[in-house]
C-alpha atoms as a PDB file:
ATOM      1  CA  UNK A   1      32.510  -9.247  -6.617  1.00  0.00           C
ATOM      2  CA  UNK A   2      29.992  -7.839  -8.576  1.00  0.00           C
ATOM      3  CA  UNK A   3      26.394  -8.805  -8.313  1.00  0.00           C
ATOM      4  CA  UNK A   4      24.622  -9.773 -11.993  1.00  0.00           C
ATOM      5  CA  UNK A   5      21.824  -7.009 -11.165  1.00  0.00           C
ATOM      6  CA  UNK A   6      24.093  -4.234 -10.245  1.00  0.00           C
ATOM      7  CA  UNK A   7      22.443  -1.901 -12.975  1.00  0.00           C
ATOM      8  CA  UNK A   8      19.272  -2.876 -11.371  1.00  0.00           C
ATOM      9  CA  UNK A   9      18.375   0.302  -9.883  1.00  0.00           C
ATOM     10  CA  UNK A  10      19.208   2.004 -13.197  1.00  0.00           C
ATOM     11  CA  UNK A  11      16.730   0.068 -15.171  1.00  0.00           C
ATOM     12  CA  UNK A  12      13.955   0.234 -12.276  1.00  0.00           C
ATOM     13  CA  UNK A  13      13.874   3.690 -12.978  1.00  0.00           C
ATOM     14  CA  UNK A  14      14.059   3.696 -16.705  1.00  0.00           C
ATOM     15  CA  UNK A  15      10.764   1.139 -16.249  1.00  0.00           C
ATOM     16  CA  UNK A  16       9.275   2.957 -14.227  1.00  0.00           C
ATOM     17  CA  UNK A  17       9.515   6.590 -15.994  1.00  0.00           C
ATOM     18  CA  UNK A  18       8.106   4.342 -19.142  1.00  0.00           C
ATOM     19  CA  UNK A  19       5.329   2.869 -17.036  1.00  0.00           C
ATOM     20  CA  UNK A  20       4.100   6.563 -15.208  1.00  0.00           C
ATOM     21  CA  UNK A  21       3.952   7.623 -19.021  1.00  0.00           C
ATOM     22  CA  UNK A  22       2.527   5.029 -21.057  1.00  0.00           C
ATOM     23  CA  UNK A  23       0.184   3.572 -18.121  1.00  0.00           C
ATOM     24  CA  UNK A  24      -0.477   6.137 -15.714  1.00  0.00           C
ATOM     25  CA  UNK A  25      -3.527   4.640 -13.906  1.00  0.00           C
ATOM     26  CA  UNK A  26      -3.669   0.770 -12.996  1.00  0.00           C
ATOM     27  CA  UNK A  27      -7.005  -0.580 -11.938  1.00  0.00           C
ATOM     28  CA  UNK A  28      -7.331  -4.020 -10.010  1.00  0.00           C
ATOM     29  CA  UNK A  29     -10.435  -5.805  -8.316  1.00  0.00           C
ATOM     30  CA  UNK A  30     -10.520  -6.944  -4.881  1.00  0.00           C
ATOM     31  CA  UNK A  31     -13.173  -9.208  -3.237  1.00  0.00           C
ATOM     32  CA  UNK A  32     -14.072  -7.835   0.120  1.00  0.00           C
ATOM     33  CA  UNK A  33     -11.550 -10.296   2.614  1.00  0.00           C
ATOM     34  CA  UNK A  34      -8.545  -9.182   0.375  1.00  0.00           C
ATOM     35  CA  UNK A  35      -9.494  -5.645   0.938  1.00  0.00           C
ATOM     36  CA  UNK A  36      -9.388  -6.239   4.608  1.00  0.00           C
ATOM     37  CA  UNK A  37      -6.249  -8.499   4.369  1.00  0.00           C
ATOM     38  CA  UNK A  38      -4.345  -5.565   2.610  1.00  0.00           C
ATOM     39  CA  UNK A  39      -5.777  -3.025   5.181  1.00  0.00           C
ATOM     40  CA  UNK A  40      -4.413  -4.982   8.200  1.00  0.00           C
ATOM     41  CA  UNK A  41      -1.042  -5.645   6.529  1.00  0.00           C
ATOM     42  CA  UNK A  42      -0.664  -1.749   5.920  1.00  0.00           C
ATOM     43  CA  UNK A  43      -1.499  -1.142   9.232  1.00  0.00           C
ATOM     44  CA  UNK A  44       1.377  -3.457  10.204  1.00  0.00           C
ATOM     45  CA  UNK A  45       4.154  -2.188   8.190  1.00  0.00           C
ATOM     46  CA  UNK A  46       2.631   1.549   9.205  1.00  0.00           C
ATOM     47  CA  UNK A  47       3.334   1.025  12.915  1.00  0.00           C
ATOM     48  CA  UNK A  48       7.470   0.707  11.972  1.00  0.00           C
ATOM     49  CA  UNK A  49       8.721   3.997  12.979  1.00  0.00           C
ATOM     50  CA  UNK A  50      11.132   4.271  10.345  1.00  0.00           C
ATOM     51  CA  UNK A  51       7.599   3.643   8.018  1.00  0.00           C
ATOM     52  CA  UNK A  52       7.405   7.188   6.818  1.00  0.00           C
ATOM     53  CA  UNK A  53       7.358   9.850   3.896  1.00  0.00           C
ATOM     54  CA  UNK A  54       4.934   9.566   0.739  1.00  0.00           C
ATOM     55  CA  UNK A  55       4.547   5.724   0.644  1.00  0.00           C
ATOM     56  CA  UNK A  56       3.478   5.956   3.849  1.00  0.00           C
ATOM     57  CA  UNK A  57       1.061   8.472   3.229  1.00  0.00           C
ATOM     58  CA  UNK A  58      -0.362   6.550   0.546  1.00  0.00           C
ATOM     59  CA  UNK A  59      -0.557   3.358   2.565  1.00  0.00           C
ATOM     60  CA  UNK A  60      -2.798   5.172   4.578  1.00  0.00           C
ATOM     61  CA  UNK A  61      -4.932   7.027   1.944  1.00  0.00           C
ATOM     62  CA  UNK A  62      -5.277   3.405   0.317  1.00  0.00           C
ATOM     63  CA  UNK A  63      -6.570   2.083   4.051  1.00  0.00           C
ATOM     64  CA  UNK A  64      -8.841   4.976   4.506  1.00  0.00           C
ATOM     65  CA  UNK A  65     -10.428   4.256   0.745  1.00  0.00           C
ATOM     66  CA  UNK A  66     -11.151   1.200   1.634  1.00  0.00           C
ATOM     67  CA  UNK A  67     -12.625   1.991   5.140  1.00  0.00           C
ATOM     68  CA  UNK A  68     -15.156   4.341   2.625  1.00  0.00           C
ATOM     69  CA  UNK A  69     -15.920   1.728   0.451  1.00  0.00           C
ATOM     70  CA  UNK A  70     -17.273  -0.532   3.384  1.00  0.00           C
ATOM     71  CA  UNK A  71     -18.747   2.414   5.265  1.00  0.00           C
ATOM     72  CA  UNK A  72     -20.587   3.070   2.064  1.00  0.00           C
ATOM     73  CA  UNK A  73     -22.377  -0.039   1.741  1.00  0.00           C
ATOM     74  CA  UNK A  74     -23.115  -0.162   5.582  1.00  0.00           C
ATOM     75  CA  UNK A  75     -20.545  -2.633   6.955  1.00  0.00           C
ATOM     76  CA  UNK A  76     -20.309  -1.083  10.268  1.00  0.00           C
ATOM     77  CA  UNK A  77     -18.372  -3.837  12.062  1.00  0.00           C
ATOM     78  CA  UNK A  78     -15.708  -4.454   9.308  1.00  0.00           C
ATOM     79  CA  UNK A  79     -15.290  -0.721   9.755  1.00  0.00           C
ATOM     80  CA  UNK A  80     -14.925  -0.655  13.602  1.00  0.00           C
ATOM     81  CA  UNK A  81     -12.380  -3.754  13.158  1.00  0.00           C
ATOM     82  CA  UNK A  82     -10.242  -1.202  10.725  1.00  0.00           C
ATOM     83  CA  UNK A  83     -10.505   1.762  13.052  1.00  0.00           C
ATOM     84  CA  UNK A  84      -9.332  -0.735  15.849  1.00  0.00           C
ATOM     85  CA  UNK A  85      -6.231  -1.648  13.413  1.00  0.00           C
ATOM     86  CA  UNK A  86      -4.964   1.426  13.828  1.00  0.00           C
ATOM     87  CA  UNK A  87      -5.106   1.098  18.080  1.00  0.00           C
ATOM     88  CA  UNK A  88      -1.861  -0.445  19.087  1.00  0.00           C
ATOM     89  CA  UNK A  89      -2.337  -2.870  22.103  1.00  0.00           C
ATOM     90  CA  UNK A  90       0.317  -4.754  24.434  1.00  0.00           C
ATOM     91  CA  UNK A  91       0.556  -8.067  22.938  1.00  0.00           C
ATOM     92  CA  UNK A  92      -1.544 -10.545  25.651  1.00  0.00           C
ATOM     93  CA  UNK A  93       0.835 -13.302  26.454  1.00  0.00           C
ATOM     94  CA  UNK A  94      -1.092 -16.453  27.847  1.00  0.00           C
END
């Protein structure tokens, strides 16, 4: 049986060869608790062990941007809360 999007993978690369040359850069606005939402996801996925290589890397190069931007502006407890994302705990079971 053959699945409708078996080419898929083909044409994911043909879009996105097309899309690194016509649109290399892609900018996007965040308000401040989506910033913090996307931080704590990526440290999520980033504690699977499997979770490594360049996409990784970049997970946590977009996590430590972010971390910058809210050090800049003086947000010392919404940096302490990242920096404490990246501590993994025992889960507390009541």
């Amino acid at each position: 049986m053959t699945h409708p999007d078996d080419n898929l993978m083909e044409r994911f690369i043909a879009e996105m060869t097309e899309a690194e040359r016509d649109d290399p850069s892609v900018e996007m606005s965040f308000n401040p608790s989506s910033l913090f939402y996307l931080v704590a996801n990526l440290q999520l996925a980033l504690r699977h062990p499997q979770n490594d290589g360049a996409a990784a890397e970049f997970a946590r190069l977009v996590c430590s941007r972010i971390e910058e931007h809210f050090q800049a502006r003086g947000y010392a407890a919404m940096c302490e809360m990242i920096r404490r994302g990246w501590t993994v705990e025992p889960e507390r079971v009541q």
